[in-house]
C-alpha atoms as a PDB file:
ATOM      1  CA  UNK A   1     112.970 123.088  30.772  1.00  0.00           C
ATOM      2  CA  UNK A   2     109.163 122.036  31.279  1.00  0.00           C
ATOM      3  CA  UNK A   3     106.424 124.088  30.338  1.00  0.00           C
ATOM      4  CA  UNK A   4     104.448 125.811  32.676  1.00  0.00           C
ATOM      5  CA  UNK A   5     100.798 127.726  32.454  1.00  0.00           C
ATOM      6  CA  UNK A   6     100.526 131.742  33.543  1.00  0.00           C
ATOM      7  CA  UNK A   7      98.878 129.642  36.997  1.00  0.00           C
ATOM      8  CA  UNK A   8     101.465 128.012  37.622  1.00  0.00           C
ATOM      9  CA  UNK A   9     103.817 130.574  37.709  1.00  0.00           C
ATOM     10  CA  UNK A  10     101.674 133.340  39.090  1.00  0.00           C
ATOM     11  CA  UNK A  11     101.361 130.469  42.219  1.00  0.00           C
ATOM     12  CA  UNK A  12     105.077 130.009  42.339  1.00  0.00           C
ATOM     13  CA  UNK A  13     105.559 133.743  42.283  1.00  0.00           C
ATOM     14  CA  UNK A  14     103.195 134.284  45.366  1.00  0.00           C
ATOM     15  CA  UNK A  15     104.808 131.493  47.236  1.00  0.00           C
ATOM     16  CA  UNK A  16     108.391 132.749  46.254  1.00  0.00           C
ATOM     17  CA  UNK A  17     106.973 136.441  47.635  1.00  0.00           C
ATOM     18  CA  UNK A  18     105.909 134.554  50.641  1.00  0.00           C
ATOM     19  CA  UNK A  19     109.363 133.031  51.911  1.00  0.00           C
ATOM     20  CA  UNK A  20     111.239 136.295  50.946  1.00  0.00           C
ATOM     21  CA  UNK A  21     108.587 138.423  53.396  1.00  0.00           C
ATOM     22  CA  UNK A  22     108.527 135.428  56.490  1.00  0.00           C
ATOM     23  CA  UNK A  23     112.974 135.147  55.947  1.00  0.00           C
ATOM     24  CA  UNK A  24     114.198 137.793  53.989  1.00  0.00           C
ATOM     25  CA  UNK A  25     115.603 138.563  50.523  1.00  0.00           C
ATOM     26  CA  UNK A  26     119.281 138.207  51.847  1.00  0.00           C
ATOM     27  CA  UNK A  27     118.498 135.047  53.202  1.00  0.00           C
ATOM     28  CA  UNK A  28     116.586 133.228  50.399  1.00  0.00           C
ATOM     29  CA  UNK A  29     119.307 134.726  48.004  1.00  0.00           C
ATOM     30  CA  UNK A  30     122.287 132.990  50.066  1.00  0.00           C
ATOM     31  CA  UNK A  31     119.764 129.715  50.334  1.00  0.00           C
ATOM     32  CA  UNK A  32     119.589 129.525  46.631  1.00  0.00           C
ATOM     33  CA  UNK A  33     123.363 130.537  45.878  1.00  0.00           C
ATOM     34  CA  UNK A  34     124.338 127.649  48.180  1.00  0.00           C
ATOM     35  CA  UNK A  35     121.747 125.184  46.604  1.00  0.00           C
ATOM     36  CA  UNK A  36     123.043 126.394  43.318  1.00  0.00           C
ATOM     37  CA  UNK A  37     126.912 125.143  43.924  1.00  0.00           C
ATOM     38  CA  UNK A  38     126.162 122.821  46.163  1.00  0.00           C
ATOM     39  CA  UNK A  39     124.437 120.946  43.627  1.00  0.00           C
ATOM     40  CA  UNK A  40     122.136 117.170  44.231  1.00  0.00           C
ATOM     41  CA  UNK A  41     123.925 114.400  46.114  1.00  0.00           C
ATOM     42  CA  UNK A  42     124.130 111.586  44.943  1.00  0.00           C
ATOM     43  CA  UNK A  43     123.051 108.600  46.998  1.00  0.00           C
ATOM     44  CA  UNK A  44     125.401 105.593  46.629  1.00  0.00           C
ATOM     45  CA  UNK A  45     123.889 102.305  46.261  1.00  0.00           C
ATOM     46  CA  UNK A  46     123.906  99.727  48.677  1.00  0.00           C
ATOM     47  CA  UNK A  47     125.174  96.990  46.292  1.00  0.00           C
ATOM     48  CA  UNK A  48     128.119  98.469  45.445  1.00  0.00           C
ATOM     49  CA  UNK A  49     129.038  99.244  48.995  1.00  0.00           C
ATOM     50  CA  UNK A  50     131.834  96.953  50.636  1.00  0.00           C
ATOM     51  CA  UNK A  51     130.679  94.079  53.118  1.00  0.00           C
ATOM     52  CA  UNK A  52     132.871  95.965  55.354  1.00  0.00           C
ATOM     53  CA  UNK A  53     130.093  99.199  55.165  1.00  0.00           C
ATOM     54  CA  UNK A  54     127.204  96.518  54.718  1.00  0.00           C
ATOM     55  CA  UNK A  55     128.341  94.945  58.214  1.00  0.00           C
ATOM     56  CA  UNK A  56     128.268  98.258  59.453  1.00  0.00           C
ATOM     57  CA  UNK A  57     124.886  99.706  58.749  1.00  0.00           C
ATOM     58  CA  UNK A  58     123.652  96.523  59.433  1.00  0.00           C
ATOM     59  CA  UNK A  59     122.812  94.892  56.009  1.00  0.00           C
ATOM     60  CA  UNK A  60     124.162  91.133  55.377  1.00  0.00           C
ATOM     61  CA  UNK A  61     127.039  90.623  53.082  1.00  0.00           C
ATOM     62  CA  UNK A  62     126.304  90.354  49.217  1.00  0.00           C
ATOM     63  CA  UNK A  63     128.412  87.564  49.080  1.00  0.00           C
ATOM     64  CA  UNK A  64     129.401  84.927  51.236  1.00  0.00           C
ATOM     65  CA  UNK A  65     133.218  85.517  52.527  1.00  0.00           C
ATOM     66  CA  UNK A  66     135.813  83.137  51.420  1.00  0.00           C
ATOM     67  CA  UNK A  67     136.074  80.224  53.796  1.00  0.00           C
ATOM     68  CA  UNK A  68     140.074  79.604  53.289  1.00  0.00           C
ATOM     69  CA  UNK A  69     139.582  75.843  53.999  1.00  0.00           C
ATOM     70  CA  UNK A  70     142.508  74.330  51.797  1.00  0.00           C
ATOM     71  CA  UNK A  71     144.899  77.392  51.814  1.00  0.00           C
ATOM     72  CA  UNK A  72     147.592  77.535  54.328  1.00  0.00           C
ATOM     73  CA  UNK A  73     148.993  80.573  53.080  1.00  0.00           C
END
C-alpha cells in the first residue's frame, strides 16, 4: 500500500465524484467490479513466442531453422 498525503486523496476523491456524476454510480461500480476480477494481463514476451507466431506478426525467427542437409529421414 503506498502512502498518500490528505491532497492527494482529497484530489482523487473529487475526480472519483467527477466520473460517478458524468457516468453514474451503477456504472463506475460494474467498471470497477469487472476490473477487479478481471485482473492485469499479462503481456507475453516476444522471445518466448514460436517462430511460427514470430513469422506471423512479422518479426524474424530467433533462430535459424534447421537446414536438414545430411538427413534423409
Amino acid at each position: 500500500m503506498t502512502r498518500q498525503n490528505a491532497s492527494e486523496r482529497a484530489h482523487a476523491a473529487q475526480l472519483l465524484h467527477a466520473v460517478i456524476d458524468d457516468l453514474g454510480p451503477w456504472r463506475v461500480l460494474a467498471h470497477a467490479l469487472r476490473a477487479l476480477v478481471a485482473g492485469r494481463v499479462r503481456r507475453r514476451d516476444a522471445a518466448q513466442l514460436c517462430n511460427h507466431l514470430r513469422r506471423d506478426i512479422g518479426l524474424p525467427p530467433s533462430a535459424a531453422p534447421p537446414t536438414g542437409r545430411g538427413q534423409l529421414w
